[in-house]
C-alpha atoms as a PDB file:
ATOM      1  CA  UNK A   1       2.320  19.399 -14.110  1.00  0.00           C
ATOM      2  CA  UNK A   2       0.914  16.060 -14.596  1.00  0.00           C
ATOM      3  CA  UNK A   3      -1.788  14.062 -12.558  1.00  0.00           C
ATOM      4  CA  UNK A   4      -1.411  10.124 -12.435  1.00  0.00           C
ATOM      5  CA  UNK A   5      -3.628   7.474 -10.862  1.00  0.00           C
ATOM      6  CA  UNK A   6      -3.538   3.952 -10.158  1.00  0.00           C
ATOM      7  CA  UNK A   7      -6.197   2.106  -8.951  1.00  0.00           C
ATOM      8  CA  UNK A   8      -6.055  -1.950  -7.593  1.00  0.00           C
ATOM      9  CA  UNK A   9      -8.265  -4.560  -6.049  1.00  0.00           C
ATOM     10  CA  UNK A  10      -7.240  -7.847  -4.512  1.00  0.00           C
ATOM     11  CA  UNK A  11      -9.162 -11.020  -3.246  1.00  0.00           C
ATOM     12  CA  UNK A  12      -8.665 -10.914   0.771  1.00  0.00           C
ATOM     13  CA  UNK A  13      -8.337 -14.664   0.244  1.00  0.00           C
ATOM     14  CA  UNK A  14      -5.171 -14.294  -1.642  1.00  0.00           C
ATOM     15  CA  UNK A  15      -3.229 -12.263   0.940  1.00  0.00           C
ATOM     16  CA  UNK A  16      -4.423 -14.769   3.485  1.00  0.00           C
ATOM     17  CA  UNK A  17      -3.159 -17.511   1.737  1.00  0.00           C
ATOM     18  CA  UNK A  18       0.291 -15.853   1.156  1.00  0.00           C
ATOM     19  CA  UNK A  19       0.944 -15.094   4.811  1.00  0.00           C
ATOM     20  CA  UNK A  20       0.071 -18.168   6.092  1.00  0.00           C
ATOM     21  CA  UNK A  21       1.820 -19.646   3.516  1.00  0.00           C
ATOM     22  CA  UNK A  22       4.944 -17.934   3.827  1.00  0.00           C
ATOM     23  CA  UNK A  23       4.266 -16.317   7.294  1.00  0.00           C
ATOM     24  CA  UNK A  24       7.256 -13.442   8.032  1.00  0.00           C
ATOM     25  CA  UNK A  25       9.324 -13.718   4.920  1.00  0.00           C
ATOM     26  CA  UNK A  26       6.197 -12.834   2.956  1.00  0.00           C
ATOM     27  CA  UNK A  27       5.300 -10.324   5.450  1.00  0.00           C
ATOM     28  CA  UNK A  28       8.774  -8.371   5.594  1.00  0.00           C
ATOM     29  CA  UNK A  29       8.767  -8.414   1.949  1.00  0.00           C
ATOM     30  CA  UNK A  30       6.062  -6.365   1.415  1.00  0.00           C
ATOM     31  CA  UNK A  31       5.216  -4.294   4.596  1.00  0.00           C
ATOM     32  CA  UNK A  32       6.775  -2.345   7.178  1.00  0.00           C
ATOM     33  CA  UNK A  33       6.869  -2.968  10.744  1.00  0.00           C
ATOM     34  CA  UNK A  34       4.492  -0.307  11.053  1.00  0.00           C
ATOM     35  CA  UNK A  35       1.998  -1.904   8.677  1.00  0.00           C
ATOM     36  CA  UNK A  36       3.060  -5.411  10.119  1.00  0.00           C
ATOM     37  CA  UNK A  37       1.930  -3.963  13.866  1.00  0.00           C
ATOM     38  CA  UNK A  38      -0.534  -2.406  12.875  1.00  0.00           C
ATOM     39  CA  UNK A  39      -2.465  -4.775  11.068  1.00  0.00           C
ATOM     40  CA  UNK A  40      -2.213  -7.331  13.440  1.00  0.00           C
ATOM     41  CA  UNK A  41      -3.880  -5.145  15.871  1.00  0.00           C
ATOM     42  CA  UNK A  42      -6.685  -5.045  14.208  1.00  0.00           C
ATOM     43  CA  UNK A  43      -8.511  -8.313  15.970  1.00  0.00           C
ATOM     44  CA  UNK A  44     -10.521 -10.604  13.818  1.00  0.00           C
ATOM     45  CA  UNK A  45     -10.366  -8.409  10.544  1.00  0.00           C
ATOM     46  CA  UNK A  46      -6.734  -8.055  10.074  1.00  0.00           C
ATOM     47  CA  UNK A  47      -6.147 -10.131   6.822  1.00  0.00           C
ATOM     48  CA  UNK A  48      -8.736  -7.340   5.292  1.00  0.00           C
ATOM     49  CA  UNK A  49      -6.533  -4.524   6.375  1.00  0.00           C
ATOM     50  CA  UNK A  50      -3.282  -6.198   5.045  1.00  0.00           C
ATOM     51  CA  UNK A  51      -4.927  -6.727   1.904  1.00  0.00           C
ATOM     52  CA  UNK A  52      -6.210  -3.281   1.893  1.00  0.00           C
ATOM     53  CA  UNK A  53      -2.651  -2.431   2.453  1.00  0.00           C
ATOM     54  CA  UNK A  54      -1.502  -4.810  -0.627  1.00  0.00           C
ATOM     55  CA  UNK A  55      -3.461  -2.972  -2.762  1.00  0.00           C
ATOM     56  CA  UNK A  56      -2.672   0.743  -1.870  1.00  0.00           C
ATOM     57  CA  UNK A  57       1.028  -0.176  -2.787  1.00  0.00           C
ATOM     58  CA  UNK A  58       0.086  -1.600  -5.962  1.00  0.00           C
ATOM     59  CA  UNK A  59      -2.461   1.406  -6.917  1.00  0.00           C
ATOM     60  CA  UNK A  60       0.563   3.518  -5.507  1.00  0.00           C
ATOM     61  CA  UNK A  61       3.264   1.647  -8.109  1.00  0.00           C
ATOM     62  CA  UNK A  62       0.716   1.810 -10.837  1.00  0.00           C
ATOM     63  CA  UNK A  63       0.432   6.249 -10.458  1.00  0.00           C
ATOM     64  CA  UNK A  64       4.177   6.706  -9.375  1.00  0.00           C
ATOM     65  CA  UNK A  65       5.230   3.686 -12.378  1.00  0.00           C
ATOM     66  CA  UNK A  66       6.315   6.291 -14.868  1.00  0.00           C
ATOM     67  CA  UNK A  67       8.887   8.050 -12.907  1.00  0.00           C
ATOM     68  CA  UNK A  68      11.610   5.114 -13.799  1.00  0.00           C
ATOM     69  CA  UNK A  69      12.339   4.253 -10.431  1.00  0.00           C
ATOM     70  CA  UNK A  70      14.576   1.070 -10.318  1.00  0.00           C
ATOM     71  CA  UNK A  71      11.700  -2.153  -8.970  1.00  0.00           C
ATOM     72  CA  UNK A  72      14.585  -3.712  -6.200  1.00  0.00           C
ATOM     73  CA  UNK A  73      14.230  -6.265  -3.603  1.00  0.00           C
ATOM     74  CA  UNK A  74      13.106  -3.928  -0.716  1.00  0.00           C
ATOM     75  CA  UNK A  75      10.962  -1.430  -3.515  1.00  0.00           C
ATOM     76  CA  UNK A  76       7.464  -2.205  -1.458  1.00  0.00           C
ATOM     77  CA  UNK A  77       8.376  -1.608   1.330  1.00  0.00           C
ATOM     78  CA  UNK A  78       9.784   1.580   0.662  1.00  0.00           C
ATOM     79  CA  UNK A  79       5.695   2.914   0.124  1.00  0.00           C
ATOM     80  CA  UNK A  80       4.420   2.601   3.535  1.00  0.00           C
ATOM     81  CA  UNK A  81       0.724   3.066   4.189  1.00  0.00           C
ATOM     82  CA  UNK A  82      -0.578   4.603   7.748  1.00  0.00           C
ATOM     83  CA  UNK A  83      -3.434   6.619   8.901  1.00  0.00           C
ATOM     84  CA  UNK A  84      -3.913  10.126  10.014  1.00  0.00           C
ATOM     85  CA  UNK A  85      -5.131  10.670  13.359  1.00  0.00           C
ATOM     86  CA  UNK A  86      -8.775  11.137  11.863  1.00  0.00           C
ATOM     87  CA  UNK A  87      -8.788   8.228   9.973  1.00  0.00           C
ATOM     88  CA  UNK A  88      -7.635   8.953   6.556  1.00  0.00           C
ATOM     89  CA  UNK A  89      -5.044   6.873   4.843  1.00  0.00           C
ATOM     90  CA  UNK A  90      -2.552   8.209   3.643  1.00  0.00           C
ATOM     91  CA  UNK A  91       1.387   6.898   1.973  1.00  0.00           C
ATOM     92  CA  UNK A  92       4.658   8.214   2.672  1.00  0.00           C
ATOM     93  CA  UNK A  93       7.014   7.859   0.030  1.00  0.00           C
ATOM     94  CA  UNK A  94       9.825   9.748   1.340  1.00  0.00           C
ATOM     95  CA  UNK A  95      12.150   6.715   1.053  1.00  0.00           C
ATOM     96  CA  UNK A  96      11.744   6.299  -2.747  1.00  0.00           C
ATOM     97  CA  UNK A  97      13.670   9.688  -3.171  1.00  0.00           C
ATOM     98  CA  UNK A  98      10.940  10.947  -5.686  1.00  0.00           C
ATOM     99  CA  UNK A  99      11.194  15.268  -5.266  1.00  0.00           C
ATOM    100  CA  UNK A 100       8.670  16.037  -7.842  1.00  0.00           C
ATOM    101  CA  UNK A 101       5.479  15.084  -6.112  1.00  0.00           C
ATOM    102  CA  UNK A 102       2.657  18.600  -5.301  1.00  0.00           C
ATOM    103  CA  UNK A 103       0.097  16.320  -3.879  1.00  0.00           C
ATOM    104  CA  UNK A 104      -1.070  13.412  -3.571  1.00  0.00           C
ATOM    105  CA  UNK A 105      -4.027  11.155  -2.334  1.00  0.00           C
ATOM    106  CA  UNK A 106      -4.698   7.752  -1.008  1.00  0.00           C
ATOM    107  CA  UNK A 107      -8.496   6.071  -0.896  1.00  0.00           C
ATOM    108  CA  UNK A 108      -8.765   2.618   0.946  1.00  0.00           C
ATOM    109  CA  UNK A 109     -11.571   0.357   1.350  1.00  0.00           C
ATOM    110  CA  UNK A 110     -12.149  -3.789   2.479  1.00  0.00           C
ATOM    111  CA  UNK A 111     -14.912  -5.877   2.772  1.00  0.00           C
ATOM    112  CA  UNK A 112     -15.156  -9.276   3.820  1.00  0.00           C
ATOM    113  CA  UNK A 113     -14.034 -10.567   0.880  1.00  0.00           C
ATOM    114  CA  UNK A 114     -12.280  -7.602  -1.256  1.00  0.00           C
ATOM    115  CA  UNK A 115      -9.777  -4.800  -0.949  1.00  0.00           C
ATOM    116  CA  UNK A 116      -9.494  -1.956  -3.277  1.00  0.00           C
ATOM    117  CA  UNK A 117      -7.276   1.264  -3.254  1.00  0.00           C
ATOM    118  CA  UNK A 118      -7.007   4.380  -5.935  1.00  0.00           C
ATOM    119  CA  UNK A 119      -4.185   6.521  -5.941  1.00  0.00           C
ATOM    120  CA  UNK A 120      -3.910   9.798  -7.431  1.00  0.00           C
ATOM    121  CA  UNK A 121      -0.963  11.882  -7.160  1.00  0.00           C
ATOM    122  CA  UNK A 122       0.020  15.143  -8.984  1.00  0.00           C
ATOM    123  CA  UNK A 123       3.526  16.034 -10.073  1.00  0.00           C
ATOM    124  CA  UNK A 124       5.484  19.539 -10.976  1.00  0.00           C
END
């Protein structure tokens, strides 16, 4: 068994910039539908929550990074980032094939200005 984490923060600013920027095509690149929708539902603080997004996948890549999976056009949005009923973040990576993975789990947080996310997952 082996544990890995990854951990990443990102200025809100930046994604901002990015979507406004490059509006869907930046958008479909690196999030679902799901974390598209949801996102935008999220009123005035939205560009938080896609940054806090942003950042789980990247603390996600940096944990899962040593499993040589093959970085391809479509890899981020293979890691898709939703919440439990409760609240809790969580990632499925069912679409990244990887059948090794015990447990695994996903901390979010945002403020105004920042977004940060540590993953930890543990594989057999």
């Amino acid at each position: 068994m082996k544990i890995q984490t990854g951990i990443d923060m990102i200025e809100v600013d930046r994604i901002q910039e990015a979507i406004e920027r490059q509006g869907k095509r930046f958008l479909k690149k690196v999030y679902t539908d799901y974390e598209i929708a949801y996102c935008n539902n999220t009123g005035k603080m939205k560009y938080q929550h896609f940054a806090a997004r942003f950042a789980a996948k990247e603390a996600v890549f940096k944990a899962i990074s040593t499993e040589n999976l093959p970085v391809k056009e479509d890899f981020w949005t293979k890691i898709e980032i939703y919440n439990r009923p409760d609240g809790k973040p969580m990632v499925n990576l069912e679409q990244l094939g990887l059948k090794n993975i015990m447990d695994m789990d996903l901390s979010i947080s945002h403020l105004k200005d920042y977004a940060i996310a540590s993953f930890t997952v543990l594989f057999n």
